[in-house]
C-alpha atoms as a PDB file:
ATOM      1  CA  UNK A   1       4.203 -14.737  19.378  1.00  0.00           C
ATOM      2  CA  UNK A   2       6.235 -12.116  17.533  1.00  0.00           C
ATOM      3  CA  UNK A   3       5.122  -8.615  17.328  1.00  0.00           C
ATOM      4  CA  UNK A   4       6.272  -5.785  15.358  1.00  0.00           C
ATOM      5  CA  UNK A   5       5.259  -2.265  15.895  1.00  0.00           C
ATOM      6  CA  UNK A   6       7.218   1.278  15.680  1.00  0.00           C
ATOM      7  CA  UNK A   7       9.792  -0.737  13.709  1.00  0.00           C
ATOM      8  CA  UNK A   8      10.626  -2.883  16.655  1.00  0.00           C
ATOM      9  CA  UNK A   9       9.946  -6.534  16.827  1.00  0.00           C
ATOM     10  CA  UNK A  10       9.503  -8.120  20.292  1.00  0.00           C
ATOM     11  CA  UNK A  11       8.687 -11.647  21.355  1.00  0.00           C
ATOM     12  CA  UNK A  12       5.557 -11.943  23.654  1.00  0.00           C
ATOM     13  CA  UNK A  13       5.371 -15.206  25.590  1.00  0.00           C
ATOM     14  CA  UNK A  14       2.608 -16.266  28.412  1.00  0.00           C
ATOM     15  CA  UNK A  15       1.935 -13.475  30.612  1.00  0.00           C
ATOM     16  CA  UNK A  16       2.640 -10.486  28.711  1.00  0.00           C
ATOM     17  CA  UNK A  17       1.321  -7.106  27.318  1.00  0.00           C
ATOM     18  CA  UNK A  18       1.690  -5.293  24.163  1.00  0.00           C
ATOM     19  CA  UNK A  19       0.218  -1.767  23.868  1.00  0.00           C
ATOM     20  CA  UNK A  20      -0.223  -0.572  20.356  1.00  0.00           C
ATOM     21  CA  UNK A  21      -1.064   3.113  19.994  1.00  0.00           C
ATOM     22  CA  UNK A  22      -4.228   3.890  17.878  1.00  0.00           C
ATOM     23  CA  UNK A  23      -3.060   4.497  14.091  1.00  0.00           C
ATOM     24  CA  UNK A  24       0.085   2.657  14.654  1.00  0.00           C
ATOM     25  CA  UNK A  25       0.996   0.238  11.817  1.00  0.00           C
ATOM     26  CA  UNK A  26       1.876  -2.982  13.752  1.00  0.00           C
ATOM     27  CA  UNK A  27       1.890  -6.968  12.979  1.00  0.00           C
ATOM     28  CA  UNK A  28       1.634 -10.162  14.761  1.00  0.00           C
ATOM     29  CA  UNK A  29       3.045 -13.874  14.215  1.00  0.00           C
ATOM     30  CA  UNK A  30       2.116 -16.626  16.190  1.00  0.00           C
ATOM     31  CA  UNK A  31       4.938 -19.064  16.794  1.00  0.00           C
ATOM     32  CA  UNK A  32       3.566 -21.810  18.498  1.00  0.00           C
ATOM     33  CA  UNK A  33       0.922 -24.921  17.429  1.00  0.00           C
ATOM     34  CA  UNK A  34      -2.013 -22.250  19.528  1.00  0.00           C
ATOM     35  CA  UNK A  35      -1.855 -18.653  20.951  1.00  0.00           C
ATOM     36  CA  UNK A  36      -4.307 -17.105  23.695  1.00  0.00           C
ATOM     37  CA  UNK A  37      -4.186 -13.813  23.614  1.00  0.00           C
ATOM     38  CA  UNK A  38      -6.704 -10.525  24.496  1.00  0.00           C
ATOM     39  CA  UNK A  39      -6.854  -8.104  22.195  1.00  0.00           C
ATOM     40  CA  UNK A  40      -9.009  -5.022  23.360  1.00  0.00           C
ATOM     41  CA  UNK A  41      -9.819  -2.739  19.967  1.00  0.00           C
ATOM     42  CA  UNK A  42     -11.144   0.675  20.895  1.00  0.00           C
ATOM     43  CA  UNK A  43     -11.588   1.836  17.351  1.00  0.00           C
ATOM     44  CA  UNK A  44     -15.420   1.844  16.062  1.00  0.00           C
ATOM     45  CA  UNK A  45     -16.498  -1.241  14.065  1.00  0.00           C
ATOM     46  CA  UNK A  46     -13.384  -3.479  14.718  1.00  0.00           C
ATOM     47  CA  UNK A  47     -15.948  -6.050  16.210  1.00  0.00           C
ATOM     48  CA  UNK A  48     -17.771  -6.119  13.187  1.00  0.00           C
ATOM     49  CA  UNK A  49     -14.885  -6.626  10.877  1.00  0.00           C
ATOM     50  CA  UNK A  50     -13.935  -9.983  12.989  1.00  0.00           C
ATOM     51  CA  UNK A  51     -17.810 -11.154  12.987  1.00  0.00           C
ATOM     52  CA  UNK A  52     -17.576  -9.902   8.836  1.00  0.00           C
ATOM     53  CA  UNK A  53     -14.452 -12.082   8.090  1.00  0.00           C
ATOM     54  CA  UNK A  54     -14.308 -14.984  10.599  1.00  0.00           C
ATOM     55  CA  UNK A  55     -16.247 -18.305  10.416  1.00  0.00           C
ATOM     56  CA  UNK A  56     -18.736 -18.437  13.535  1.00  0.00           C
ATOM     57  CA  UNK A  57     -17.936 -21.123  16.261  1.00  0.00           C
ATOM     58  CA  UNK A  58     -21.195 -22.397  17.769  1.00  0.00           C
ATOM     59  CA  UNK A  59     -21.482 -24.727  20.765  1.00  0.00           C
ATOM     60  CA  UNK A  60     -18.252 -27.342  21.078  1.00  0.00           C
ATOM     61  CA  UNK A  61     -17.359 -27.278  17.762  1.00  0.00           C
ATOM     62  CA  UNK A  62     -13.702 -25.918  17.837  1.00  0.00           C
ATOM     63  CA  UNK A  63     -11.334 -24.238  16.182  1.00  0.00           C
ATOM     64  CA  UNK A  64     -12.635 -23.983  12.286  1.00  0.00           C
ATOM     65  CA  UNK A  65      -9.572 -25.286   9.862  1.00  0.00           C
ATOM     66  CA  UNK A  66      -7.582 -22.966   8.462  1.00  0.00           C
ATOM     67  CA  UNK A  67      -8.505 -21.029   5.591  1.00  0.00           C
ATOM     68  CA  UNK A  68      -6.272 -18.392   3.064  1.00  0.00           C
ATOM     69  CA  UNK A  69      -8.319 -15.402   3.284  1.00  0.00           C
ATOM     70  CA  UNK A  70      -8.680 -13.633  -0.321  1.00  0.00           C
ATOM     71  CA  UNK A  71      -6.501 -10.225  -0.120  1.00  0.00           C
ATOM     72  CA  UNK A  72      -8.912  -8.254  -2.076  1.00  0.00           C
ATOM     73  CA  UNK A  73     -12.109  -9.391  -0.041  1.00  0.00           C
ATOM     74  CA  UNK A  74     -10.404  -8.615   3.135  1.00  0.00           C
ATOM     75  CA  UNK A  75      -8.665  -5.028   1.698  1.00  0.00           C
ATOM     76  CA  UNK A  76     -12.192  -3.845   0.691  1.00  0.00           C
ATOM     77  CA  UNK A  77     -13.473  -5.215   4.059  1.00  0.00           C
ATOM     78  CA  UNK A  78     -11.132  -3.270   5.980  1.00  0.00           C
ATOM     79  CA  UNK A  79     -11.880  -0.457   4.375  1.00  0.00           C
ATOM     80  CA  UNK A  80     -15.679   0.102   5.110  1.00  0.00           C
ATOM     81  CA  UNK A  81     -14.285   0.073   8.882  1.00  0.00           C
ATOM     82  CA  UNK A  82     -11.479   2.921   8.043  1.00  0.00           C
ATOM     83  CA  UNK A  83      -8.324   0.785   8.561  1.00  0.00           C
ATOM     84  CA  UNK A  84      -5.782   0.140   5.534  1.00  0.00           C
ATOM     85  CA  UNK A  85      -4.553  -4.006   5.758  1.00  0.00           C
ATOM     86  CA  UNK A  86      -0.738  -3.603   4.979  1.00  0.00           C
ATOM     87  CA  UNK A  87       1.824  -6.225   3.566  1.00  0.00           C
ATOM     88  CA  UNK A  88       3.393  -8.450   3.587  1.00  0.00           C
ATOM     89  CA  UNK A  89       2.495 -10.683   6.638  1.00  0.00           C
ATOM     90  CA  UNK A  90       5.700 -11.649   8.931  1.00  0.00           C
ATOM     91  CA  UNK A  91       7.119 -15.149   8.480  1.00  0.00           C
ATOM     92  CA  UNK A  92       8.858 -17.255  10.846  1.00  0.00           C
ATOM     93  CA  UNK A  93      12.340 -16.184   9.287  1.00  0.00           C
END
C-alpha cells in the first residue's frame, strides 16, 4: 500500500510501520487484490466512526462487496467525531 503523509509518499509492503502524528493530514492506497494492516487510532470516537460507516461482518460471512460511500454522508459523519475528510483520494497513477 501507498501512503502519503507530510507531503511524502512511501510504499508500505508486509512487515512495515507507518507512524502518523495526531492532526497530520495523511492518505492511504491499497495496491494489491487485499491489505492487512493495524491501524491503532488514539483520537476519541474514531471507533465509532468505523462502526457508524462500515457494514457489520457477523460470523463467516466475509468481506461485504464494495460499496461508493456518499461524500456528503461521510463529510457530516466525520465531523460529529472532529476530523475534516479531505480530497481527492490517491489513485494508482
Amino acid at each position: 500500500m501507498d501512503v502519503v503523509c507530510d507531503g511524502r509518499r512511501l510504499e508500505a509492503t508486509t512487515g512495515d510501520f507507518v507512524f502518523v502524528p495526531r492532526g497530520q493530514p495523511h492518505s492511504y492506497l491499497v495496491r494489491s487484490d487485499q491489505a492487512r494492516l493495524l491501524a491503532i487510532y488514539t483520537a476519541p470516537g474514531m471507533d465509532r466512526f468505523f462502526v457508524d460507516n462500515g457494514p457489520a461482518i457477523l460470523g463467516d460471512q466475509g468481506p461485504p462487496p464494495a460499496i461508493d460511500p456518499d461524500p456528503e454522508a461521510l463529510a457530516a459523519s466525520a465531523a460529529r467525531y472532529a476530523f475534516e475528510i479531505l480530497g481527492p483520494p490517491l489513485t494508482l497513477e
